[in-house]
PDB file of N, CA and C in Angstrom:
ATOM      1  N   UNK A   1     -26.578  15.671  32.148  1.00  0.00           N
ATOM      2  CA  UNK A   1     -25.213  16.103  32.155  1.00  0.00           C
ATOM      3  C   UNK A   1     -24.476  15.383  33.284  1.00  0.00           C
ATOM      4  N   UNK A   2     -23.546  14.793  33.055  1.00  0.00           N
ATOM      5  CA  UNK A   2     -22.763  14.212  33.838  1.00  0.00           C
ATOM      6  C   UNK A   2     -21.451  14.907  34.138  1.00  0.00           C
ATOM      7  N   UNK A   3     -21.452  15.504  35.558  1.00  0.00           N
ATOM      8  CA  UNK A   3     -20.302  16.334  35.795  1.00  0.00           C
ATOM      9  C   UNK A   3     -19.492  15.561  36.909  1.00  0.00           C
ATOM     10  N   UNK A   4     -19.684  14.648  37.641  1.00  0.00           N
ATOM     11  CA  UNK A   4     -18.981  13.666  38.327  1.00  0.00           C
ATOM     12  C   UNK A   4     -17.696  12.479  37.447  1.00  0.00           C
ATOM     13  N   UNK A   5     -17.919  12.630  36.377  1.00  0.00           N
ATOM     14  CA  UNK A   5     -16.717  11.600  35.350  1.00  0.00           C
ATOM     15  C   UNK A   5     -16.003  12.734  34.405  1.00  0.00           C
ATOM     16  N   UNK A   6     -14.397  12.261  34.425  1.00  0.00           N
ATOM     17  CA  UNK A   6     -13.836  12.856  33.708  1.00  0.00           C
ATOM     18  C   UNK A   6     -14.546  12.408  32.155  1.00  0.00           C
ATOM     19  N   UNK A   7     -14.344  13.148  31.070  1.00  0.00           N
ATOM     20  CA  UNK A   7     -14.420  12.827  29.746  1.00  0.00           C
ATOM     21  C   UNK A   7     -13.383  11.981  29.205  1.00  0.00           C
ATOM     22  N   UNK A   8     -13.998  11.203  28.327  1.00  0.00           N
ATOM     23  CA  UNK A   8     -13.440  10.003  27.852  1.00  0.00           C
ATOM     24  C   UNK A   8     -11.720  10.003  27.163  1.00  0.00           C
ATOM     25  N   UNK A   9     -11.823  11.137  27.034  1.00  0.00           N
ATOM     26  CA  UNK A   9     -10.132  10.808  26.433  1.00  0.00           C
ATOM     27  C   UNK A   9      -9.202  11.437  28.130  1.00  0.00           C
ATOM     28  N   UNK A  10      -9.592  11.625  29.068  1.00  0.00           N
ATOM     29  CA  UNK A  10      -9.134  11.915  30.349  1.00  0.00           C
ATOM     30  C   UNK A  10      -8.565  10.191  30.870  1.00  0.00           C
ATOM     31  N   UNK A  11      -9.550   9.628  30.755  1.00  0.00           N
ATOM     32  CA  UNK A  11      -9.602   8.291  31.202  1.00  0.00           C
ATOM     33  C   UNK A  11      -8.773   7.326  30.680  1.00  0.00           C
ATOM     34  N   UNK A  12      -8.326   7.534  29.350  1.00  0.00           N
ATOM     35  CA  UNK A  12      -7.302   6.307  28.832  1.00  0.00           C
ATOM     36  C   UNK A  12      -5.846   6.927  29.201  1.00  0.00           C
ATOM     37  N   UNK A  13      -5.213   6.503  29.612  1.00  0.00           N
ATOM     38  CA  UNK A  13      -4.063   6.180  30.079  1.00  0.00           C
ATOM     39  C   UNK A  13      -2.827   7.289  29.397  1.00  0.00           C
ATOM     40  N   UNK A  14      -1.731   8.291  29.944  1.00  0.00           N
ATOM     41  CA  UNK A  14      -1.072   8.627  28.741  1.00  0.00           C
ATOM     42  C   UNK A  14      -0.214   7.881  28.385  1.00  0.00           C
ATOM     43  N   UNK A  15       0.361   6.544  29.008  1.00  0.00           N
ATOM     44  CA  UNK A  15       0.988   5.480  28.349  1.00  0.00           C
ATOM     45  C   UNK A  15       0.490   5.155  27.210  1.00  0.00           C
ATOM     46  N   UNK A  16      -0.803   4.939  27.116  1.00  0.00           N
ATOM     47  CA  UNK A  16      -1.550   4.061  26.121  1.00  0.00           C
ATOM     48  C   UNK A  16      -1.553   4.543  25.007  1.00  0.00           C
ATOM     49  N   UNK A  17      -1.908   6.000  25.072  1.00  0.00           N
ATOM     50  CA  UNK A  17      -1.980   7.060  23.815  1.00  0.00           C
ATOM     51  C   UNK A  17      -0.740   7.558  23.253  1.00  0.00           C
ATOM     52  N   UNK A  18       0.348   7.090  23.982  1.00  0.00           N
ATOM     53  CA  UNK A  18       1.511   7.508  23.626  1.00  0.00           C
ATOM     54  C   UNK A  18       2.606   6.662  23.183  1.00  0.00           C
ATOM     55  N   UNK A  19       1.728   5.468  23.129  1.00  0.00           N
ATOM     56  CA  UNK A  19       2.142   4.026  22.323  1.00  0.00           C
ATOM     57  C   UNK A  19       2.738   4.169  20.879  1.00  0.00           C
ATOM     58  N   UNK A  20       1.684   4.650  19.875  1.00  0.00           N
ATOM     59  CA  UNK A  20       1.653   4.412  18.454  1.00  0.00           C
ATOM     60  C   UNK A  20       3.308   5.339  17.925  1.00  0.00           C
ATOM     61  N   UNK A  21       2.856   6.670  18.835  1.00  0.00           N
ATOM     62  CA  UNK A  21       4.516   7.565  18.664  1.00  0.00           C
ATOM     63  C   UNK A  21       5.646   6.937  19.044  1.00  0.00           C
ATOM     64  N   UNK A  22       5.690   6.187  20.090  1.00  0.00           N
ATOM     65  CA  UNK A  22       6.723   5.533  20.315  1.00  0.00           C
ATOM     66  C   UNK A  22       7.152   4.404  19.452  1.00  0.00           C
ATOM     67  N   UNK A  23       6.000   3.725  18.913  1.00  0.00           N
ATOM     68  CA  UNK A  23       6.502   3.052  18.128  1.00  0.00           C
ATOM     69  C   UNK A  23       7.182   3.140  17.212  1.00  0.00           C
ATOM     70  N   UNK A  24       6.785   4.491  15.766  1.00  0.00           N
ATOM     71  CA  UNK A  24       7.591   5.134  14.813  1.00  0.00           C
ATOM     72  C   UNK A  24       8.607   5.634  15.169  1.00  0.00           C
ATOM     73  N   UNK A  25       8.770   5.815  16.589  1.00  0.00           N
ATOM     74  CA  UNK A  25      10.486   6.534  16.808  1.00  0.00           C
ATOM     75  C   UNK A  25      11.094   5.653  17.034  1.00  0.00           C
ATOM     76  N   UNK A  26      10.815   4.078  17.475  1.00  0.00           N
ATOM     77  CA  UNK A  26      11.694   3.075  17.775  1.00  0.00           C
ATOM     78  C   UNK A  26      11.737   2.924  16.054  1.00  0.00           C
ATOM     79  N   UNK A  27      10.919   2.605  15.307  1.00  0.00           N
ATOM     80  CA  UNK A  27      11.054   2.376  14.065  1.00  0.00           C
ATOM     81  C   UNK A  27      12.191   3.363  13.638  1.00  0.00           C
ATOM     82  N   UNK A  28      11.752   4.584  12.979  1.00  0.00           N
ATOM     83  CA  UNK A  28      12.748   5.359  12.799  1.00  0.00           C
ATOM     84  C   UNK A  28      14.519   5.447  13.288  1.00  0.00           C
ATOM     85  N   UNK A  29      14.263   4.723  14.414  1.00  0.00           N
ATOM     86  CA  UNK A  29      15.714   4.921  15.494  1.00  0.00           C
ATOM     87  C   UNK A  29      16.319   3.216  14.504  1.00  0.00           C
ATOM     88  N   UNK A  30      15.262   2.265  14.805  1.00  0.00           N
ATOM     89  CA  UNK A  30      16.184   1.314  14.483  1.00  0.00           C
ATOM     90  C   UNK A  30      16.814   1.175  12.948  1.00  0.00           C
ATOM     91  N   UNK A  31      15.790   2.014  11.487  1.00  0.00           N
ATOM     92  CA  UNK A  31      15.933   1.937  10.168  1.00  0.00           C
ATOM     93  C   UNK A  31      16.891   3.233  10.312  1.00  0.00           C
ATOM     94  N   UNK A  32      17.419   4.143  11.224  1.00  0.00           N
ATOM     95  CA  UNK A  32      18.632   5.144  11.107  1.00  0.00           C
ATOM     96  C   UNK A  32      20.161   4.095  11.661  1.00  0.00           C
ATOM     97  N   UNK A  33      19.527   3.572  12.235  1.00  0.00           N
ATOM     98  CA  UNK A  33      21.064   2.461  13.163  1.00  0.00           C
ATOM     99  C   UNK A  33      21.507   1.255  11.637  1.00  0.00           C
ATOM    100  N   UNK A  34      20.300   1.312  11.066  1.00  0.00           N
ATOM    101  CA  UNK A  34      20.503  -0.137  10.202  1.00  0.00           C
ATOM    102  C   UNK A  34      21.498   0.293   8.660  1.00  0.00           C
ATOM    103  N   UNK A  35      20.513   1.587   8.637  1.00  0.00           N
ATOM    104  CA  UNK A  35      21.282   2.758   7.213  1.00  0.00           C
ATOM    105  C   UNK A  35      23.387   2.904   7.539  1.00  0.00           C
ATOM    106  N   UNK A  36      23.187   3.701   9.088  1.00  0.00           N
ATOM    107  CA  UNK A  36      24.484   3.513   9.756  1.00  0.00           C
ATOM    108  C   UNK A  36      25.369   2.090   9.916  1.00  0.00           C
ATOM    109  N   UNK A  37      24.689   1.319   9.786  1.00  0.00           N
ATOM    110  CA  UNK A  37      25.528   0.116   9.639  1.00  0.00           C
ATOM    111  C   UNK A  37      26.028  -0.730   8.700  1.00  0.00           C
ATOM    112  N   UNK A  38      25.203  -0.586   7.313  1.00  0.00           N
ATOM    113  CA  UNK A  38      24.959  -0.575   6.226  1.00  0.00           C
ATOM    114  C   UNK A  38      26.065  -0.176   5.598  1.00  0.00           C
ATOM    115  N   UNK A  39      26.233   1.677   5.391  1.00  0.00           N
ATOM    116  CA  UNK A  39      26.484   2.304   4.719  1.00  0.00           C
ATOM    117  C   UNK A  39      28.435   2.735   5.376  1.00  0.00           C
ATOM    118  N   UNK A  40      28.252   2.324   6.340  1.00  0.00           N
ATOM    119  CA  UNK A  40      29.350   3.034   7.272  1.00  0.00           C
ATOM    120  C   UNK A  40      29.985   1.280   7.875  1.00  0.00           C
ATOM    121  N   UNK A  41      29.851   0.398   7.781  1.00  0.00           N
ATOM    122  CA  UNK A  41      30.530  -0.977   7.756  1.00  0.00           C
ATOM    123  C   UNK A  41      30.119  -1.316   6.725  1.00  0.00           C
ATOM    124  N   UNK A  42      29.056  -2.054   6.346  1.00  0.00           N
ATOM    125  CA  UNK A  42      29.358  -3.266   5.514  1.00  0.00           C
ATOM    126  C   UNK A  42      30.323  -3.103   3.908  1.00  0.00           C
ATOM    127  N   UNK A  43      28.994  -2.022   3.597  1.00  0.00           N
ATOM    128  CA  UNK A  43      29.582  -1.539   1.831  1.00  0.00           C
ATOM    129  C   UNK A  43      31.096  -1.021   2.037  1.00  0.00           C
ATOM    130  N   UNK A  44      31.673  -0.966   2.823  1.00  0.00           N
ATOM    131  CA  UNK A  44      33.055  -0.248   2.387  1.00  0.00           C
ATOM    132  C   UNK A  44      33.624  -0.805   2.254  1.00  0.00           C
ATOM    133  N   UNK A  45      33.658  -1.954   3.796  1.00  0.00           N
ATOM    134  CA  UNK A  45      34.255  -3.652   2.981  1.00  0.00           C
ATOM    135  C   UNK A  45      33.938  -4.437   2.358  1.00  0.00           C
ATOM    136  N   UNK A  46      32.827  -4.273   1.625  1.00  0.00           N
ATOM    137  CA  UNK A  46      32.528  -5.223   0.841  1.00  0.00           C
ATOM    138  C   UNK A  46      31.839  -6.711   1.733  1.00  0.00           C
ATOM    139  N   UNK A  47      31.404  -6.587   2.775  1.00  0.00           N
ATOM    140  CA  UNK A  47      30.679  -7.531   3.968  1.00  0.00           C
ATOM    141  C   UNK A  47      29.717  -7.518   3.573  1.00  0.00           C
ATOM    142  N   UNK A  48      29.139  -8.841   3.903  1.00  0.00           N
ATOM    143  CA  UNK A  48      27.282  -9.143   3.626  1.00  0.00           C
ATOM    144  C   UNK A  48      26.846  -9.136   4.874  1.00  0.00           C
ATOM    145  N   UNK A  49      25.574  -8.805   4.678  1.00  0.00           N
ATOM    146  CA  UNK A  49      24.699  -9.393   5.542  1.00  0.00           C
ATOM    147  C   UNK A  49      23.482  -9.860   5.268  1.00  0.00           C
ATOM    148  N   UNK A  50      22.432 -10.431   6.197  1.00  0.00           N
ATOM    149  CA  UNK A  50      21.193 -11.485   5.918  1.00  0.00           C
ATOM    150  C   UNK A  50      20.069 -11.156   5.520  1.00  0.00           C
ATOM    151  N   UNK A  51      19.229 -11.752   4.872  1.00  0.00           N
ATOM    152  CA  UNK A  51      17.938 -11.215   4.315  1.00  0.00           C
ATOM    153  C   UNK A  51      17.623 -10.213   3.337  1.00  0.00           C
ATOM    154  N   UNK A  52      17.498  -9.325   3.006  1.00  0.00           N
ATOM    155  CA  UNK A  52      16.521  -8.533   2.123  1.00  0.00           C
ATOM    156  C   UNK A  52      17.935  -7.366   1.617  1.00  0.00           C
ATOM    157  N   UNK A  53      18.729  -6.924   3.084  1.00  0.00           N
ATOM    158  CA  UNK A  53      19.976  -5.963   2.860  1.00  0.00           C
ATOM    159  C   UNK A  53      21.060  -6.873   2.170  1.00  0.00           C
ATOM    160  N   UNK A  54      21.200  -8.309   2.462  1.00  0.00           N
ATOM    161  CA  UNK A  54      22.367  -9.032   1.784  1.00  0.00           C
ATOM    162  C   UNK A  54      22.300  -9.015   0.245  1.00  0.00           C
ATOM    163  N   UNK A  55      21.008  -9.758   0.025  1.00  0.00           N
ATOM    164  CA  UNK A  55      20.536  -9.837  -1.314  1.00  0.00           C
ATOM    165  C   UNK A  55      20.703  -8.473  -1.959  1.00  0.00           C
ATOM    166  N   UNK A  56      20.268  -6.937  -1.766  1.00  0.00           N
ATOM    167  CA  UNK A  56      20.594  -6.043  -2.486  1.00  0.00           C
ATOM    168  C   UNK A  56      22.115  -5.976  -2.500  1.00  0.00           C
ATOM    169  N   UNK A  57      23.036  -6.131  -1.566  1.00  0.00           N
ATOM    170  CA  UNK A  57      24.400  -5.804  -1.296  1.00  0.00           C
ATOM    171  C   UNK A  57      24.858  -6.750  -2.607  1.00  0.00           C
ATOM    172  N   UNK A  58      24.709  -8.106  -2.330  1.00  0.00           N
ATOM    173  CA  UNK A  58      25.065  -9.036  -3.274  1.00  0.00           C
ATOM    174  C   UNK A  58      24.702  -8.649  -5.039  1.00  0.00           C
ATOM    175  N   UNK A  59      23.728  -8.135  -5.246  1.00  0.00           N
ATOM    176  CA  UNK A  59      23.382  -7.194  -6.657  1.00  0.00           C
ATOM    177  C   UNK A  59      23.903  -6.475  -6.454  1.00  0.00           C
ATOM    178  N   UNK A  60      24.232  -5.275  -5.695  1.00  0.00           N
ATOM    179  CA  UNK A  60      25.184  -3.958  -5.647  1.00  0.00           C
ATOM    180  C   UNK A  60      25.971  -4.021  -5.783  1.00  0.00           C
ATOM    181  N   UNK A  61      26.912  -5.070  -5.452  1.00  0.00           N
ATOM    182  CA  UNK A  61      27.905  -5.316  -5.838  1.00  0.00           C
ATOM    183  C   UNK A  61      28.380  -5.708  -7.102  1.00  0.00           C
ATOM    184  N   UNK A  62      27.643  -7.048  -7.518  1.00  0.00           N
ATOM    185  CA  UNK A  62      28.043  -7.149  -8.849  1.00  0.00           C
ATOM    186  C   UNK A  62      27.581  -6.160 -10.241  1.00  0.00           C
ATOM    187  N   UNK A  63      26.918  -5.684 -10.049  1.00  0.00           N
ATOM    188  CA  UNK A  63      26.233  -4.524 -10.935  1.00  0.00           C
ATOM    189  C   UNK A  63      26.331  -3.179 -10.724  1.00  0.00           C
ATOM    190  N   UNK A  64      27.165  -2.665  -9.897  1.00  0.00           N
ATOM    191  CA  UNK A  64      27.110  -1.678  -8.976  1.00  0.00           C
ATOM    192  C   UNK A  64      25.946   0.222  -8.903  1.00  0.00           C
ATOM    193  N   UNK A  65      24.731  -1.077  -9.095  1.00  0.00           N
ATOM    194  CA  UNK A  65      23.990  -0.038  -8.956  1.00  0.00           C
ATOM    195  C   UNK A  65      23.353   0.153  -7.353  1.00  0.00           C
ATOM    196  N   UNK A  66      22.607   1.278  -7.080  1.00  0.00           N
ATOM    197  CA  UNK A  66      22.766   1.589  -5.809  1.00  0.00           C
ATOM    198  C   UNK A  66      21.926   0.576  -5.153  1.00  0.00           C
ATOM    199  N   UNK A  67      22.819   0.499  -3.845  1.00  0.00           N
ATOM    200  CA  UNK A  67      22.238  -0.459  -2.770  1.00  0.00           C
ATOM    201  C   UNK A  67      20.859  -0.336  -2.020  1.00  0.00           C
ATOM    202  N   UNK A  68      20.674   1.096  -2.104  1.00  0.00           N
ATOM    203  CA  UNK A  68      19.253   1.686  -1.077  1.00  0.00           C
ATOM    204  C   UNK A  68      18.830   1.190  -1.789  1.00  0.00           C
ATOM    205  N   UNK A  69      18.402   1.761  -3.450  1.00  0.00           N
ATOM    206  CA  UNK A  69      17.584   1.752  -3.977  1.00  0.00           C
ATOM    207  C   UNK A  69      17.122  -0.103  -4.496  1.00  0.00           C
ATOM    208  N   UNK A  70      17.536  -0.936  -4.514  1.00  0.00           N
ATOM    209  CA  UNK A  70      17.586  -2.138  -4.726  1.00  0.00           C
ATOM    210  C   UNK A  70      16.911  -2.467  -3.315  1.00  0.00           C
ATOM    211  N   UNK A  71      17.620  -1.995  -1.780  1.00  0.00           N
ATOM    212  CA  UNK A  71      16.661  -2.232  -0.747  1.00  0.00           C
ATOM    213  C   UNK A  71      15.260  -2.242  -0.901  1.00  0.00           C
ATOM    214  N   UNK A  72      15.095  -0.955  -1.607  1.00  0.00           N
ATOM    215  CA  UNK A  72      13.822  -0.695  -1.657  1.00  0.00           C
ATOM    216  C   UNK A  72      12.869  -1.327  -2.446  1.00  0.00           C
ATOM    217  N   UNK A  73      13.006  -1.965  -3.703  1.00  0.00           N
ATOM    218  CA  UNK A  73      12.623  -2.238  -4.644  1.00  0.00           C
ATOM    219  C   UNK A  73      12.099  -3.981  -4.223  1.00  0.00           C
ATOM    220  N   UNK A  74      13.764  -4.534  -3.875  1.00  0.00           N
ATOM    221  CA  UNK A  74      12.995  -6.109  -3.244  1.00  0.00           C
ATOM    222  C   UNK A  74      12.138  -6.006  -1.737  1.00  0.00           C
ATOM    223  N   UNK A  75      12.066  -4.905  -1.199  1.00  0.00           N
ATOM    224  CA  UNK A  75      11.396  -4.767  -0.042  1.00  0.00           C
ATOM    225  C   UNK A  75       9.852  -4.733  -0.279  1.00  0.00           C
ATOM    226  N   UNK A  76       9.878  -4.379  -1.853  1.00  0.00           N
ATOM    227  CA  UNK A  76       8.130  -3.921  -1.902  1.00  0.00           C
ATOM    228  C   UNK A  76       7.154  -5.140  -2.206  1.00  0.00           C
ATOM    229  N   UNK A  77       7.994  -5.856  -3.199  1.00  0.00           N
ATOM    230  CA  UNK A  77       7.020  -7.593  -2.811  1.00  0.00           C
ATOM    231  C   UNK A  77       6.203  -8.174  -1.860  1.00  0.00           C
ATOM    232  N   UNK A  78       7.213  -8.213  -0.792  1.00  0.00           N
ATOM    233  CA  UNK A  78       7.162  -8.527   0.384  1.00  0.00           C
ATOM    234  C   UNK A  78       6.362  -7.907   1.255  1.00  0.00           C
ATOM    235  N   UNK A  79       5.774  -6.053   1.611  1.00  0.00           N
ATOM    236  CA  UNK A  79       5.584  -5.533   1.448  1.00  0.00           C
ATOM    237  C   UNK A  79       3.607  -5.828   1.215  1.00  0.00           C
ATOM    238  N   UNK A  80       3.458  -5.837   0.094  1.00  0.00           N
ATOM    239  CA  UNK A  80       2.574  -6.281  -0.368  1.00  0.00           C
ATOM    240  C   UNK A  80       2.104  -7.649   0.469  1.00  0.00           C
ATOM    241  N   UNK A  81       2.948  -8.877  -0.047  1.00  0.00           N
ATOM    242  CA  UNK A  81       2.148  -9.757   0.714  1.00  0.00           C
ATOM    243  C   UNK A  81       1.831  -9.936   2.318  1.00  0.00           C
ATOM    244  N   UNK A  82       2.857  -8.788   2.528  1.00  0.00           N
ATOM    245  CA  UNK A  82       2.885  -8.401   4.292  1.00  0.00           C
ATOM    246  C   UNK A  82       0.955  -8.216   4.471  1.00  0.00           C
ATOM    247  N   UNK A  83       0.683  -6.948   3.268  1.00  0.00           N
ATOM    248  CA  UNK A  83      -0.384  -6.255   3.644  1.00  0.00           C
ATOM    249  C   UNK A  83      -1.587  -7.200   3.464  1.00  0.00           C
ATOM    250  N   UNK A  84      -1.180  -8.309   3.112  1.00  0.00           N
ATOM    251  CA  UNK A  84      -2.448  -9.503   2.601  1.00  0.00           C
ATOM    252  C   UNK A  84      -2.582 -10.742   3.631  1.00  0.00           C
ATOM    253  N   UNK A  85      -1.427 -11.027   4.357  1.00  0.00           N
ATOM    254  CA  UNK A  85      -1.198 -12.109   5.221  1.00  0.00           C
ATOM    255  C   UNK A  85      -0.851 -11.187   6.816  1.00  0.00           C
ATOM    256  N   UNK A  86      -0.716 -10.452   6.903  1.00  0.00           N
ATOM    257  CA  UNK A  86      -0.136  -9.760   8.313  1.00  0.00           C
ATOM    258  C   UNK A  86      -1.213  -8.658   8.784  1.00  0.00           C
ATOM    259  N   UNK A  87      -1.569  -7.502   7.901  1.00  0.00           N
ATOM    260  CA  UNK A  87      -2.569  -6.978   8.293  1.00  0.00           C
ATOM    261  C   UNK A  87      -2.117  -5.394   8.535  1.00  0.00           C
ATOM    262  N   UNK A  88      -2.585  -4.625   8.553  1.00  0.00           N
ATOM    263  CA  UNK A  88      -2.617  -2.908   8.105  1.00  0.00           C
ATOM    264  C   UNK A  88      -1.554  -2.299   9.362  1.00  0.00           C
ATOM    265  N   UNK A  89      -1.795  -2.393  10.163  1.00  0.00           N
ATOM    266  CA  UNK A  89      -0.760  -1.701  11.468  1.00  0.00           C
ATOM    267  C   UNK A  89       0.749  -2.198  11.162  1.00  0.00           C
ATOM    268  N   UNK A  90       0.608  -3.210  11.293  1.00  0.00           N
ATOM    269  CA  UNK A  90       1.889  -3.822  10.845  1.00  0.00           C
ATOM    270  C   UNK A  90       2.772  -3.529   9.775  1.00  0.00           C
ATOM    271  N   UNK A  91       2.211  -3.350   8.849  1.00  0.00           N
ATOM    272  CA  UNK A  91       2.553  -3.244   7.536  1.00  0.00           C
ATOM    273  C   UNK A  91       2.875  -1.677   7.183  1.00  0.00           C
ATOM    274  N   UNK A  92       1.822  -0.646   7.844  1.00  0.00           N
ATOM    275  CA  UNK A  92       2.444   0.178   7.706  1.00  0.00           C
ATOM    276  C   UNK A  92       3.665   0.963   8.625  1.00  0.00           C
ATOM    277  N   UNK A  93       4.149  -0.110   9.577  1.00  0.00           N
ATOM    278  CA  UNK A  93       5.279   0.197  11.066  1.00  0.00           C
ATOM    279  C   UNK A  93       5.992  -0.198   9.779  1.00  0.00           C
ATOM    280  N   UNK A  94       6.047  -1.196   8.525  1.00  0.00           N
ATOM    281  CA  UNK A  94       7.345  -1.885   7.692  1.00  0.00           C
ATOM    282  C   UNK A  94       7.370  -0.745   6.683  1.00  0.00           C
ATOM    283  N   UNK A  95       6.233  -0.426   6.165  1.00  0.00           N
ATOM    284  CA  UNK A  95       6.544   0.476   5.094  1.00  0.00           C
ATOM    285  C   UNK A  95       7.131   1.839   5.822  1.00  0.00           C
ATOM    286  N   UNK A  96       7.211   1.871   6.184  1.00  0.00           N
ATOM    287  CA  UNK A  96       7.920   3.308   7.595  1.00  0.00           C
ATOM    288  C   UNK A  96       9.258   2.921   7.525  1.00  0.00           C
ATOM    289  N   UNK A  97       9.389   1.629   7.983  1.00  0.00           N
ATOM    290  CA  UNK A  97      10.651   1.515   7.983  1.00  0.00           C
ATOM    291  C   UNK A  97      12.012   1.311   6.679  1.00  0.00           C
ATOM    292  N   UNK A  98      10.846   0.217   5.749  1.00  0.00           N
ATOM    293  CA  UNK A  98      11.470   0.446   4.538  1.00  0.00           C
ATOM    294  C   UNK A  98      11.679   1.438   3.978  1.00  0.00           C
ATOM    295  N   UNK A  99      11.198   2.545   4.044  1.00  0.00           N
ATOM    296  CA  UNK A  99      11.040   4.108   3.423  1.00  0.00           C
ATOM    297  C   UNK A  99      12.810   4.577   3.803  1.00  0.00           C
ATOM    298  N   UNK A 100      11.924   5.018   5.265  1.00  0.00           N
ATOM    299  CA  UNK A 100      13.174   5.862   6.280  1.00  0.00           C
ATOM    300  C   UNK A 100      14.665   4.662   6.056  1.00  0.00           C
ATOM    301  N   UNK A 101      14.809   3.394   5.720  1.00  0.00           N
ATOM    302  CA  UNK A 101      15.860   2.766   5.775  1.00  0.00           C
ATOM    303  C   UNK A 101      17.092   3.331   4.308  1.00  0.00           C
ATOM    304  N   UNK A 102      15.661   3.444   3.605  1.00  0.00           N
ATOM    305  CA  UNK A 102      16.182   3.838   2.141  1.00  0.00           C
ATOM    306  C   UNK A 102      16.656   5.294   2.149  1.00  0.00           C
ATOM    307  N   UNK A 103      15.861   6.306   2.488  1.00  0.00           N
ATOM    308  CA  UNK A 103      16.282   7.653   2.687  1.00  0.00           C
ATOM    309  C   UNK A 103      17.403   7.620   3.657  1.00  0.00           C
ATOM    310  N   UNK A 104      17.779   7.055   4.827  1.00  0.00           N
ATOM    311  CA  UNK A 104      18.805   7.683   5.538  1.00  0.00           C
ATOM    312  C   UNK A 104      19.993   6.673   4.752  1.00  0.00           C
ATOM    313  N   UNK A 105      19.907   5.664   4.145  1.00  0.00           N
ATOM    314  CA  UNK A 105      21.078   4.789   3.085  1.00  0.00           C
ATOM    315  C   UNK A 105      21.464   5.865   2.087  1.00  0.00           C
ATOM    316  N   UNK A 106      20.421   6.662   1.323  1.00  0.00           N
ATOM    317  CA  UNK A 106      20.929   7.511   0.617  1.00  0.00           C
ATOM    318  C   UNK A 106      21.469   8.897   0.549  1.00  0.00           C
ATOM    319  N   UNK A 107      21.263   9.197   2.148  1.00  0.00           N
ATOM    320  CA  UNK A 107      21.660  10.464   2.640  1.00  0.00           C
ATOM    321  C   UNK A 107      22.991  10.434   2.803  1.00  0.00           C
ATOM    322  N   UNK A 108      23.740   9.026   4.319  1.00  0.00           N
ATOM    323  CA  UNK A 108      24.448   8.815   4.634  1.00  0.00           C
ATOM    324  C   UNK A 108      25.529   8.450   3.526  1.00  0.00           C
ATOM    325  N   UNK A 109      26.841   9.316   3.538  1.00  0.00           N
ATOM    326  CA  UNK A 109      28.066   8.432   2.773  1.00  0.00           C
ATOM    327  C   UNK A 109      28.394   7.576   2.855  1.00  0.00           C
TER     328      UNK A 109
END
């Protein structure tokens, strides 16, 4: 019995362990700022923007079916090959974010 050492989860750091949470709330914080910017600038004027949100905006527009949901849909390709070339942690910080980007797009007016 070893009573001179703390036990092993004493010893790692609470920075360290308190990493992975922080990460989903930066996630979460930044796919609530992106929904808010989205939904509350671009679509009202009719403004684009780059990558994955332009391209749905640009279909939303001309077809005017919904914008989240088109987010979501070309997000999942990508998505996929994320999970084949990038690797599991990663991929699921994107699918977090793609999710929560889509739910707070469709919450927000």
């Amino acid at each position: 019995m070893n009573l001179g050492k703390y036990p092993t989860f004493i010893e790692k750091p609470i920075k360290d362990s308190l990493k992975p949470i922080h990460e989903v709330l930066i996630t979460l914080v930044s796919a609530f700022l992106v929904a808010v910017g989205t939904n509350l600038f671009l679509v009202p004027h009719h403004l684009l923007s780059g990558g994955i949100t332009g391209v749905a905006s640009i279909i939303g527009y001309m077809t005017g079916w919904n914008i989240s949901l088109l987010y979501f849909v070309l997000n999942l390709p990508l998505i996929v090959w994320g999970w084949r070339a990038v690797g599991r942690r990663y991929i699921l910080l994107s699918c977090l974010s793609v999710v929560s980007t889509t739910w707070f797009m469709a919450i927000i007016p």
